[in-house]
Every structure is written in structure tokens, then in C-alpha cells.
N, C-alpha and C. Protein backbone atom coordinates (compact mmCIF):
# COMPACT_ATOMS: atom_id res chain seq x y z
N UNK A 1 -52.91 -12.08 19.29
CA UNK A 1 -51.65 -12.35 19.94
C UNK A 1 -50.76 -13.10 18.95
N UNK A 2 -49.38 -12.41 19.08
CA UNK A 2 -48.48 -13.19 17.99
C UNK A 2 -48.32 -14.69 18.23
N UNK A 3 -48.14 -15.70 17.49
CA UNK A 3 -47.50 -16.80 17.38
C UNK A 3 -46.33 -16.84 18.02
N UNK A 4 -46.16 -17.77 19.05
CA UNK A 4 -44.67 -18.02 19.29
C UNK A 4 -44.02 -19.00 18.31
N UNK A 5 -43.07 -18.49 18.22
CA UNK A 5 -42.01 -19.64 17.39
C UNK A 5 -41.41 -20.68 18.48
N UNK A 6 -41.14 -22.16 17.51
CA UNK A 6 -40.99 -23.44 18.31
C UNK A 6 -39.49 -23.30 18.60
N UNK A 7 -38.22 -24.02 19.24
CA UNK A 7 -37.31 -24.04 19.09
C UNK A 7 -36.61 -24.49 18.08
N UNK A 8 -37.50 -24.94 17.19
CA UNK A 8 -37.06 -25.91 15.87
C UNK A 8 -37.15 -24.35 15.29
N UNK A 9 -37.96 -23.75 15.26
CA UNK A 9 -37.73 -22.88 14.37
C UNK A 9 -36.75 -21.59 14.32
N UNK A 10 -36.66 -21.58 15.88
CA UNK A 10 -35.40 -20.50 16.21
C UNK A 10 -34.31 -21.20 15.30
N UNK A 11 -33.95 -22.59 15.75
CA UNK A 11 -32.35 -22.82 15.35
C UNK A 11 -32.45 -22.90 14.00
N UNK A 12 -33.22 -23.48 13.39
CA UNK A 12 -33.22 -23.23 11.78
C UNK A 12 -33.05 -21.63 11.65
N UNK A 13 -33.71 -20.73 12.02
CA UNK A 13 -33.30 -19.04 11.38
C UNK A 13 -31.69 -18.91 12.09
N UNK A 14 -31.17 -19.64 13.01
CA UNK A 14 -29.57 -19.33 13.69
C UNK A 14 -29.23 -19.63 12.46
N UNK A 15 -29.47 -20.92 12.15
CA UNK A 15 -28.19 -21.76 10.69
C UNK A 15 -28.47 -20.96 9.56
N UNK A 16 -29.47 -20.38 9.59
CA UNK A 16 -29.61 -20.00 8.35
C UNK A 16 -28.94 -18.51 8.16
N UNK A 17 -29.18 -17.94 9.30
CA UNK A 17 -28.11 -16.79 9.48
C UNK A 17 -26.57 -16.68 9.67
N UNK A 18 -26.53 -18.00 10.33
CA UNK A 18 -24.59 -18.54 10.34
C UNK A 18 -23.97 -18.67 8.90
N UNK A 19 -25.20 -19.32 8.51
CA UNK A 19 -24.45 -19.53 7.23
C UNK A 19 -24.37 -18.91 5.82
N UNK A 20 -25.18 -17.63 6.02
CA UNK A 20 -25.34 -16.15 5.65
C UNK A 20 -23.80 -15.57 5.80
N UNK A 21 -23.77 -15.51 6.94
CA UNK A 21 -22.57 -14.86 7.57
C UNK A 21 -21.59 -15.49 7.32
N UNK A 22 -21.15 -16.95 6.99
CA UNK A 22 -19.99 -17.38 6.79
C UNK A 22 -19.82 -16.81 5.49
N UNK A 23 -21.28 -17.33 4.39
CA UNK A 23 -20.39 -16.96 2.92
C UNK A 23 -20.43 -15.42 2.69
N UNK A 24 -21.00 -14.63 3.89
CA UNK A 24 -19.99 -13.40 3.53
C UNK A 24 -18.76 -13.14 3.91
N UNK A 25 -17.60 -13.78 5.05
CA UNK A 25 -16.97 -13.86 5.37
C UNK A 25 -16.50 -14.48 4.08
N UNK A 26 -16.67 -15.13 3.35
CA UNK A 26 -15.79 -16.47 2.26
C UNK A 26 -15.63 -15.30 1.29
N UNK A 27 -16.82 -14.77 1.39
CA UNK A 27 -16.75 -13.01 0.11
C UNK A 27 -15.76 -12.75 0.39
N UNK A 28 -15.66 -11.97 1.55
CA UNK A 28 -14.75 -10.95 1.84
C UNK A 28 -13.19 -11.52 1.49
N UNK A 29 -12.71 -12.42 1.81
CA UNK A 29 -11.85 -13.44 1.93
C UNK A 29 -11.48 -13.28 0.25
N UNK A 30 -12.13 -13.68 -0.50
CA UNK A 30 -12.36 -13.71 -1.88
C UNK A 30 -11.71 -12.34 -2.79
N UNK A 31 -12.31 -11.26 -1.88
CA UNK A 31 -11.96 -10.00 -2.32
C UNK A 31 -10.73 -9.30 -1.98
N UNK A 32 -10.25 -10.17 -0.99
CA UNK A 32 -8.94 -9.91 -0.65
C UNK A 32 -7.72 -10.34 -1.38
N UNK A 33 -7.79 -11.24 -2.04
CA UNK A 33 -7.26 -12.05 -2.64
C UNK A 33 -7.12 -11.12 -4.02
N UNK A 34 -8.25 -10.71 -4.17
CA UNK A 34 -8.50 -9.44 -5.42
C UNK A 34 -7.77 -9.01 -5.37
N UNK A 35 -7.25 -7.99 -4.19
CA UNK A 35 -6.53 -7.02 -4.29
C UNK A 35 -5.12 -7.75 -3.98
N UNK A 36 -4.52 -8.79 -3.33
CA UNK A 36 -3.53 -9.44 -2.99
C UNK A 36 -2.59 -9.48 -4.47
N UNK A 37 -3.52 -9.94 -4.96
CA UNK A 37 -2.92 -10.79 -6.25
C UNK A 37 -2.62 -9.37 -7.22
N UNK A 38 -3.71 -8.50 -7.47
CA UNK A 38 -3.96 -7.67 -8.18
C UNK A 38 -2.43 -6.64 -7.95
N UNK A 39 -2.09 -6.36 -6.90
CA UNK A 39 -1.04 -5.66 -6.12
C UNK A 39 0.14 -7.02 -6.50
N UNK A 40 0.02 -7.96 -6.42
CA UNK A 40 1.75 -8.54 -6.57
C UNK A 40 1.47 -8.51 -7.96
N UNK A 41 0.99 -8.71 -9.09
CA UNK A 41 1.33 -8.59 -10.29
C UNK A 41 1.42 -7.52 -10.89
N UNK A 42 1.13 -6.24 -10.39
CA UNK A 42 1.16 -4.75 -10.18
C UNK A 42 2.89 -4.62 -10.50
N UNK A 43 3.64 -5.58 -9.16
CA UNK A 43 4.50 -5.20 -8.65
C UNK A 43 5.49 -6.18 -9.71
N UNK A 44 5.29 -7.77 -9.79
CA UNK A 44 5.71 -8.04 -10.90
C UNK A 44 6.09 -7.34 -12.75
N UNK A 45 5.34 -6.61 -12.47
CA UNK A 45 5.46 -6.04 -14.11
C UNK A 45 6.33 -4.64 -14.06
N UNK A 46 6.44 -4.23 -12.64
CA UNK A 46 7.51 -2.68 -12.66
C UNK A 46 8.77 -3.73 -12.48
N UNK A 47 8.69 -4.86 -12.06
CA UNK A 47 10.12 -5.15 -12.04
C UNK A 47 10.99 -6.13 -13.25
N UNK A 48 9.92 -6.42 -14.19
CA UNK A 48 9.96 -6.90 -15.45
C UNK A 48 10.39 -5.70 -16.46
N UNK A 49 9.77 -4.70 -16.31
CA UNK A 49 9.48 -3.74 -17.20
C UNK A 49 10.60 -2.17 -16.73
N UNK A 50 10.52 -2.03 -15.52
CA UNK A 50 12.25 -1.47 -14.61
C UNK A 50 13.46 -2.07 -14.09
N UNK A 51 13.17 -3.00 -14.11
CA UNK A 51 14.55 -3.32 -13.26
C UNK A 51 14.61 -2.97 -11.20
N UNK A 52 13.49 -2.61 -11.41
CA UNK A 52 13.30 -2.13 -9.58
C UNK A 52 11.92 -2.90 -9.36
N UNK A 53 12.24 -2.49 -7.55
CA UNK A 53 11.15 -2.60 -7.00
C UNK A 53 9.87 -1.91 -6.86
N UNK A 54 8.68 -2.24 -6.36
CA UNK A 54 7.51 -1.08 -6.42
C UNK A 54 7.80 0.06 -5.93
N UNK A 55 8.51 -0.18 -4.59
CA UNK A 55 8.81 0.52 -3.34
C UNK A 55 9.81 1.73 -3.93
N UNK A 56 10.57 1.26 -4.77
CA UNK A 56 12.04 1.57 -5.80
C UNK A 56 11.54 2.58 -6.53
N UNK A 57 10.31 2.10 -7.44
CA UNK A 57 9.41 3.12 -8.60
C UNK A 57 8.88 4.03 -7.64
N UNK A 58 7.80 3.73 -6.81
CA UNK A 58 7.22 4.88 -6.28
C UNK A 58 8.43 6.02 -5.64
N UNK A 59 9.21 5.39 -4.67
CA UNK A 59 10.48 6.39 -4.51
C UNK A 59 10.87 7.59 -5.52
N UNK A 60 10.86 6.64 -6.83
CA UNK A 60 12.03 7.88 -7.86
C UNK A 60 10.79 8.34 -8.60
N UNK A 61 9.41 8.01 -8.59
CA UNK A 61 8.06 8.70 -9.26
C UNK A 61 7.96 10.34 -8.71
N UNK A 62 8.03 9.81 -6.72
CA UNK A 62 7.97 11.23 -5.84
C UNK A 62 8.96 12.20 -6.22
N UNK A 63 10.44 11.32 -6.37
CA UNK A 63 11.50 12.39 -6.99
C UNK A 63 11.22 12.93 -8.07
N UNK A 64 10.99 12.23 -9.04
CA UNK A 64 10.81 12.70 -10.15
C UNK A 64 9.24 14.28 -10.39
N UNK A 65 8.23 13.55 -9.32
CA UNK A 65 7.10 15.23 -9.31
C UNK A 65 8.18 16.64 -8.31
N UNK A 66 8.93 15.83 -7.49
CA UNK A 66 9.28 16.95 -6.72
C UNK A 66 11.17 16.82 -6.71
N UNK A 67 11.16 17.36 -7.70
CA UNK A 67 13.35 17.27 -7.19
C UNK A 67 13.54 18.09 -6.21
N UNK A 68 14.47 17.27 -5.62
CA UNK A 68 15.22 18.28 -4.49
C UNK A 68 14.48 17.88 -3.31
N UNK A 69 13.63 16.75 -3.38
CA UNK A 69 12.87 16.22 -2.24
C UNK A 69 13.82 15.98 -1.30
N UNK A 70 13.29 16.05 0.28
CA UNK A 70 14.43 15.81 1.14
C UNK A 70 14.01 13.92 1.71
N UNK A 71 14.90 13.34 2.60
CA UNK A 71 14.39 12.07 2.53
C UNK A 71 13.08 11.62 3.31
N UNK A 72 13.05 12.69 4.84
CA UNK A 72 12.03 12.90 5.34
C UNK A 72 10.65 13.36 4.61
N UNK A 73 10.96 13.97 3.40
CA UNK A 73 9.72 14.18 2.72
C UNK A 73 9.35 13.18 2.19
N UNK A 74 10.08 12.69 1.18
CA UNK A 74 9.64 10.86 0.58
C UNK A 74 9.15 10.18 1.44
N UNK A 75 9.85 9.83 2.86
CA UNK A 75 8.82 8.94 3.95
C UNK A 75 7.90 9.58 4.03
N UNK A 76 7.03 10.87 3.93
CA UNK A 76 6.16 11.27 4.63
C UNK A 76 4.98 10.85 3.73
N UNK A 77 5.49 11.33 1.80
CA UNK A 77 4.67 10.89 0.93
C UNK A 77 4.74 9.78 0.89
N UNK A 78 5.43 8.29 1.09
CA UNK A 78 5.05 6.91 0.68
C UNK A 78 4.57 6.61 1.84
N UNK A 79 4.27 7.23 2.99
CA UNK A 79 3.66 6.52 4.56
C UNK A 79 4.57 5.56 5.37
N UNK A 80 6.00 5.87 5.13
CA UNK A 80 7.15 4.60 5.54
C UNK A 80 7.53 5.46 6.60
N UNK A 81 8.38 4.90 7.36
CA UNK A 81 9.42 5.18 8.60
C UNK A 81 10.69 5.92 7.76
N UNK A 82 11.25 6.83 8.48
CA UNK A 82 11.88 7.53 7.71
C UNK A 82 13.49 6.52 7.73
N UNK A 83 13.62 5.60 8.20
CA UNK A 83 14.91 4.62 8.33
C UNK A 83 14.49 3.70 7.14
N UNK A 84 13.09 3.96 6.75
CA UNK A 84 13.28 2.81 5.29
C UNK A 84 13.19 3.44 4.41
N UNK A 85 12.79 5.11 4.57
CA UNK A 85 13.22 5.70 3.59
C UNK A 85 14.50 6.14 3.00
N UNK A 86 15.44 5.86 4.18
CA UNK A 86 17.24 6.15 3.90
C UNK A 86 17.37 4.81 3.46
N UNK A 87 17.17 4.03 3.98
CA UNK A 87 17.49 2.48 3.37
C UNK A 87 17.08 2.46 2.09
N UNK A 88 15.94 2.88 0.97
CA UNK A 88 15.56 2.84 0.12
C UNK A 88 16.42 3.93 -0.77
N UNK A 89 16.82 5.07 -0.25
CA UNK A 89 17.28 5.98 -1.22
C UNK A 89 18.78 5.42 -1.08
N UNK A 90 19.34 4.57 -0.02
CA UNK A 90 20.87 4.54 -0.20
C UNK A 90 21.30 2.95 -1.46
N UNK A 91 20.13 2.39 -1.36
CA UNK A 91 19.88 1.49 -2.83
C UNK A 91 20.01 2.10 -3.54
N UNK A 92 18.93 2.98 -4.25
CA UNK A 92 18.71 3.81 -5.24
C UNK A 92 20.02 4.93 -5.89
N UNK A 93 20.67 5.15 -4.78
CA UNK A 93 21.99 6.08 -5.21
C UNK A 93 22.83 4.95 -5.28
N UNK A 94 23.40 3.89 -5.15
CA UNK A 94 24.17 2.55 -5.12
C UNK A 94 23.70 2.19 -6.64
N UNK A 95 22.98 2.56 -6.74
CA UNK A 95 22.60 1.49 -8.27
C UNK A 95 22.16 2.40 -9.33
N UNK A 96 22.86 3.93 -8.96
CA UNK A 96 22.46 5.06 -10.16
C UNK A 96 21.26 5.75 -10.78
N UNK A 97 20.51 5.26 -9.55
CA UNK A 97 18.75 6.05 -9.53
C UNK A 97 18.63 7.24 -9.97
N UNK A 98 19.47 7.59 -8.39
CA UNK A 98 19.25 9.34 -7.85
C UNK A 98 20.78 9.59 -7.56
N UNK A 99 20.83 10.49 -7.45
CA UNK A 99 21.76 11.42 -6.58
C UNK A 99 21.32 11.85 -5.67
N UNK A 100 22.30 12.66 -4.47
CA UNK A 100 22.21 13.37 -3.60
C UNK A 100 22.76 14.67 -3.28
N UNK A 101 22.31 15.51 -3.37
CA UNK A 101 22.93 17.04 -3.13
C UNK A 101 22.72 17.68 -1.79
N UNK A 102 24.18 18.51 -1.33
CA UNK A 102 23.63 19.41 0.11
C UNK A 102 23.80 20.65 -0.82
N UNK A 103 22.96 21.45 0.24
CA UNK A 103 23.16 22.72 -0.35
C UNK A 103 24.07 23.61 0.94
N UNK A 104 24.14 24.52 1.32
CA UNK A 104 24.77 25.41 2.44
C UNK A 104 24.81 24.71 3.53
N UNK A 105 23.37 24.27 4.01
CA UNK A 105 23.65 23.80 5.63
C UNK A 105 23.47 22.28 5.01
N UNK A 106 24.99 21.59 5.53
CA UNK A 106 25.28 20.52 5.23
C UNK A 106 24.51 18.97 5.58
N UNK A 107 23.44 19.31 6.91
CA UNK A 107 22.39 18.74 7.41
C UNK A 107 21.53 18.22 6.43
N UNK A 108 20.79 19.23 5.12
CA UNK A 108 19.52 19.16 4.30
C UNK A 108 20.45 18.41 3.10
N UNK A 109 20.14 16.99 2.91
CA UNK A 109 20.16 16.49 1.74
C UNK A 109 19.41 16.48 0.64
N UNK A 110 19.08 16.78 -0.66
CA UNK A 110 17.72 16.87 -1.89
C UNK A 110 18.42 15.58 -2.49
N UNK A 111 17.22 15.30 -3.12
CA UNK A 111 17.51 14.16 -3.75
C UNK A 111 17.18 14.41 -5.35
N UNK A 112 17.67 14.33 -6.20
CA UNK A 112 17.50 14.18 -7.51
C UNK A 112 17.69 13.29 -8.22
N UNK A 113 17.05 13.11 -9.60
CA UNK A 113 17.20 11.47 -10.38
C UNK A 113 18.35 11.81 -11.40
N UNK A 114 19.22 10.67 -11.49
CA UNK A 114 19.88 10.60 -12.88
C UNK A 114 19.32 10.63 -13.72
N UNK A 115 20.30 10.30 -15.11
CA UNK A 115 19.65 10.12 -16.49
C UNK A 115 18.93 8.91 -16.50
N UNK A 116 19.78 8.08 -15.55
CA UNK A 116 19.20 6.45 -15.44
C UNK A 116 17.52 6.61 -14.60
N UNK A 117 17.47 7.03 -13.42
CA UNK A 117 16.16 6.98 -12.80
C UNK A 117 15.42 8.04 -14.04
N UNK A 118 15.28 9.10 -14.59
CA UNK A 118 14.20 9.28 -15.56
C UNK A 118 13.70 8.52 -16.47
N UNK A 119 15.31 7.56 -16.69
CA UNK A 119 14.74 6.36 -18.21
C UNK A 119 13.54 5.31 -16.94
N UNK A 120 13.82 5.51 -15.96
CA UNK A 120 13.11 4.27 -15.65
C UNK A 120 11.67 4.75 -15.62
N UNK A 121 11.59 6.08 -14.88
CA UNK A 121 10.11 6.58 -14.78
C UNK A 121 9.36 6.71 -16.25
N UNK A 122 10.39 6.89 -17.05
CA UNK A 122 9.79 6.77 -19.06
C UNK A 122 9.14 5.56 -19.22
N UNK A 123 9.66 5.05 -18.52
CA UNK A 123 9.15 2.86 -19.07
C UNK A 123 8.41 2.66 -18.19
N UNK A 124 8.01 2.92 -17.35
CA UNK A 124 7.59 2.44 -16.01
C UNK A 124 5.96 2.47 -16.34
N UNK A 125 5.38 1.26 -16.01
CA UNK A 125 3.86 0.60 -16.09
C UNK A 125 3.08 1.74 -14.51
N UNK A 126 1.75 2.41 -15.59
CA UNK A 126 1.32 3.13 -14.34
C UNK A 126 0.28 2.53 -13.52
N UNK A 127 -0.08 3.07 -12.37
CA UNK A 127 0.19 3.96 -11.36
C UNK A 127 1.69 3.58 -10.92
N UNK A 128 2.43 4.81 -11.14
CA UNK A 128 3.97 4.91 -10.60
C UNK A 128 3.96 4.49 -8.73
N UNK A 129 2.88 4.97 -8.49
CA UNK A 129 2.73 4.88 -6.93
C UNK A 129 2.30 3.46 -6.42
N UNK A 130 1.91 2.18 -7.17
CA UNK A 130 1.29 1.33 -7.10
C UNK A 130 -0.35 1.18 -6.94
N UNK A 131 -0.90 0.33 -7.32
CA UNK A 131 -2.20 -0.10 -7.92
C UNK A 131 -2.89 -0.03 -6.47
N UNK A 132 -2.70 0.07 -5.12
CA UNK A 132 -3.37 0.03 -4.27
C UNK A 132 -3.45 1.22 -3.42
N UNK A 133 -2.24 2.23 -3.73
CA UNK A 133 -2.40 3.46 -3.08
C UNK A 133 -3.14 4.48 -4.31
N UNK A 134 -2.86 4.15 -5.45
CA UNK A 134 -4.02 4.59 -6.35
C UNK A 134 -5.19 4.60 -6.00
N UNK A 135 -5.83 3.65 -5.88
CA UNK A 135 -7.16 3.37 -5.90
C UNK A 135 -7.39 3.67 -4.52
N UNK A 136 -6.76 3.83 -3.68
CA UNK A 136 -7.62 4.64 -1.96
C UNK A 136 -7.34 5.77 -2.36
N UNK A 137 -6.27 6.58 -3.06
CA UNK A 137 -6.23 7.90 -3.51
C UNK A 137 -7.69 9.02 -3.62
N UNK A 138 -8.21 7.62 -4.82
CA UNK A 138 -9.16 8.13 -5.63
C UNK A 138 -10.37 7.64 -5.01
N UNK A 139 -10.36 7.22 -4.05
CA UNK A 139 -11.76 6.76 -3.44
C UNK A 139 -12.56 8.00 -2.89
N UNK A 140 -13.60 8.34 -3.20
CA UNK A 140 -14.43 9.38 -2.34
C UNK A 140 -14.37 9.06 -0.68
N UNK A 141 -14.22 10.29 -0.54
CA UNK A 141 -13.89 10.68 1.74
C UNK A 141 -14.72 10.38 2.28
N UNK A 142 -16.28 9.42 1.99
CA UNK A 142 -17.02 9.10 2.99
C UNK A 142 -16.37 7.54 2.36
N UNK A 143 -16.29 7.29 1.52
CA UNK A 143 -15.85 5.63 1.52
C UNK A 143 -14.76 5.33 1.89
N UNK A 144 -13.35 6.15 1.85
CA UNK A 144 -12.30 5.80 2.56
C UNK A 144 -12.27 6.23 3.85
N UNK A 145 -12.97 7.09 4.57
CA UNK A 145 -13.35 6.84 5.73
C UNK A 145 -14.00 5.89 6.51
N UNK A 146 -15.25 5.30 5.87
CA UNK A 146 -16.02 3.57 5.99
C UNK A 146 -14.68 2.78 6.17
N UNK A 147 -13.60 2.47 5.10
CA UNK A 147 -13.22 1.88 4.51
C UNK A 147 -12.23 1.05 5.95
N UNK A 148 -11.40 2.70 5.74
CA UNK A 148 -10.36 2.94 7.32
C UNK A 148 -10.82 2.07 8.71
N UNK A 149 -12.45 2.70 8.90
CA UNK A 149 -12.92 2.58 10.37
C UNK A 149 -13.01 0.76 10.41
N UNK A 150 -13.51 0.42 8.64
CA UNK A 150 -14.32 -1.10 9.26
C UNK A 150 -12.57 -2.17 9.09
N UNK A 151 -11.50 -1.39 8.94
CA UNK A 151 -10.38 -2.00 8.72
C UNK A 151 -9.69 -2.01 9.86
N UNK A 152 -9.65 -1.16 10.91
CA UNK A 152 -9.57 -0.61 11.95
C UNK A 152 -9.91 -1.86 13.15
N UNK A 153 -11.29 -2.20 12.66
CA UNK A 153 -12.02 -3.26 13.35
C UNK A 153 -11.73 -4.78 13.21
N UNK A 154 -11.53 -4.82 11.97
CA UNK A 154 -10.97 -6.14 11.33
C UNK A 154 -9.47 -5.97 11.75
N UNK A 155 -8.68 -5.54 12.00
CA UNK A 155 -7.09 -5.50 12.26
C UNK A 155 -7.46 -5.87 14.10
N UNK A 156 -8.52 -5.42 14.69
CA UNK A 156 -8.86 -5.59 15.83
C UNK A 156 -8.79 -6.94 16.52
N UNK A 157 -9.93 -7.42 15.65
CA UNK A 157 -10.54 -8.70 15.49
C UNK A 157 -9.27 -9.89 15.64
N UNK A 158 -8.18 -9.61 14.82
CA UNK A 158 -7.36 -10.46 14.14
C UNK A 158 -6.23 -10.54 15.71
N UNK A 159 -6.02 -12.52 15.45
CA UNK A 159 -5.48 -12.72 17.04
C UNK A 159 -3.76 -12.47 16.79
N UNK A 160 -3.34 -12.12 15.48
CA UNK A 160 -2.03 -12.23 15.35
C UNK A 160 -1.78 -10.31 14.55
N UNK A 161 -1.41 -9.48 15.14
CA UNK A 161 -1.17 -8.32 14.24
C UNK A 161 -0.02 -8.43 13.95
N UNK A 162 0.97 -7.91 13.14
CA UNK A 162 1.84 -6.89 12.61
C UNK A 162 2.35 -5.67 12.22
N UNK A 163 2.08 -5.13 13.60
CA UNK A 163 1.70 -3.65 13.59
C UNK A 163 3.00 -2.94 13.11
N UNK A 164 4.02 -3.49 12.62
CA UNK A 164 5.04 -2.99 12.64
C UNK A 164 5.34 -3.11 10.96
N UNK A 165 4.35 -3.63 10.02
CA UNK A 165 4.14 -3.72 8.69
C UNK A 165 3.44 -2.47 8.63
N UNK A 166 3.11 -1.68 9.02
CA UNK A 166 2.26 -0.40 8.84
C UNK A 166 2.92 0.77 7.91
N UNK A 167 4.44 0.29 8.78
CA UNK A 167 5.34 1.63 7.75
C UNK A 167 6.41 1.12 6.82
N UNK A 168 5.93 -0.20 6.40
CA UNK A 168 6.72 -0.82 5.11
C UNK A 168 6.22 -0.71 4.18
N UNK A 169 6.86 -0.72 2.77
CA UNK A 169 6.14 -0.95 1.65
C UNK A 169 5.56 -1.60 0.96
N UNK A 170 4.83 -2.10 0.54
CA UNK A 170 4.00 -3.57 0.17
C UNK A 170 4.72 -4.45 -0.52
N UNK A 171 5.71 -4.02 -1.16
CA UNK A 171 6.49 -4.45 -1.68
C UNK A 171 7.32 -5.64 -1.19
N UNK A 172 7.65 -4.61 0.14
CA UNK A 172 8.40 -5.64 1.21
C UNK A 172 7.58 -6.63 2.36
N UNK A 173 6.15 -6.44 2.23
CA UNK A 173 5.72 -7.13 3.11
C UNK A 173 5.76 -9.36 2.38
């Protein structure tokens, strides 16, 4: 017959498991910070090195693979609301990025880069898209699936959301 364990010995394996669990929590915490920091100095050096924002570069990067992008397409590729994607391209034409062209039906706007937005994509420190949509890019589909679900849970968890940071750019958060 097994040994029972004393109560002294239960609560010693609790603490010892609490406190397992905190310094993985202190990890995690730790690793966030990784990517926090890693992403604003990302974003520091396109605006040292362009004259724009991240949000700004990735914008005229998409123009620049696809001219003639419409604005609804840019929101769709940066994951934004399509009102911060007009807000972003009406900067960008204000300050000699891009242009804007209609063609026949006066509705469909394309967007194309000046001479000025190509010099910038020439200089511009890569990933054009930023250092954090890179790297989920390139993550294998069972880990950014893990990745999604256990983030999913943790956004859960959390007593204060900002669900409305979802379709901004990191830039702007």
C-alpha cells in the first residue's frame, strides 16, 4: 500500500510548483520585452534611415511589389481597417510618397510611388514589412497556429483588452 503524504509535504510540492510557475510567467514576461524592444528599434532605424514611419515603409514596400494597388488592397495586406489605410495613404501623397491615379470608373483609385517613395524603399533597413510580421510570416503553420491559439488565451486571461488595437499598426500602438 502506497505511503500517504503528510500535509507538510503536499504544501511544500504547491510552493514548489507556484514558484515553477511564477518564474515561467517572469520568462514569458522577459520574452516579451524581446520582441517589444526588438520591434521599436526595428521601427527607430526606418525612421532614422527614411524619414517615415514603419506603418509609412510597409505601406509604400506593398506599393512598391504591387503598383496600382487599390487602398482596400493595402488594408487587406497590412491587416489595418481600411480608414487607416486612407489615413495612411493621404500622408503619404501629402508628403510625395505616392500618387494616386483613377482610371475610367472614377470610384477605383491605384496607388503608385514617386521618384521620392522608390528612393525611400532603396534606403530602407529590411524587413520592409517590419521585424514582427516577418518573423510570423516565416514561422511554420503548426507553430503559428500554437502560437495564435495560446495568444488567443492570454488576450483572454487579460482584465484590460484593446481590442480595437487589432487593426492598427504597431507603429501606432
Amino acid at each position: 500500500m502506497p505511503k500517504r503524504k503528510t500535509t507538510a509535504e503536499l504544501v511544500e510540492k504547491t510552493d514548489a510548483a507556484q514558484g515553477a510557475h511564477e518564474e515561467q510567467a517572469r520568462y514569458a514576461l522577459r520574452q516579451f520585452r524581446i520582441v517589444f524592444s526588438s520591434v521599436k528599434k526595428h521601427f527607430q532605424d526606418i525612421e532614422s534611415k527614411c524619414g517615415v514611419s514603419g506603418a509609412q515603409l510597409w505601406a509604400i514596400s506593398e506599393m512598391a511589389d504591387s503598383p496600382g494597388l487599390r487602398v482596400s488592397e493595402l488594408a487587406q495586406a497590412m491587416s489595418i481597417h481600411q480608414s487607416t489605410a486612407s489615413n495612411l495613404v493621404g500622408e503619404l501623397e501629402r508628403n510625395g510618397f505616392i500618387r494616386k491615379e483613377r482610371g475610367t470608373d472614377q470610384r477605383v483609385v491605384r496607388l503608385y510611388l514617386t521618384e521620392q517613395g522608390s528612393e525611400v524603399v532603396a534606403r530602407a533597413p529590411k524587413p520592409m514589412i517590419g521585424v514582427l510580421p516577418d518573423a510570423l510570416q516565416r514561422l511554420p503553420e503548426n507553430i503559428l497556429g500554437s502560437l495564435s491559439g495560446n495568444m488567443d488565451v492570454l488576450i483572454a486571461t487579460m482584465q484590460l483588452k484593446d481590442e480595437a488595437a487589432a487593426t492598427k499598426p504597431l507603429s501606432d500602438i
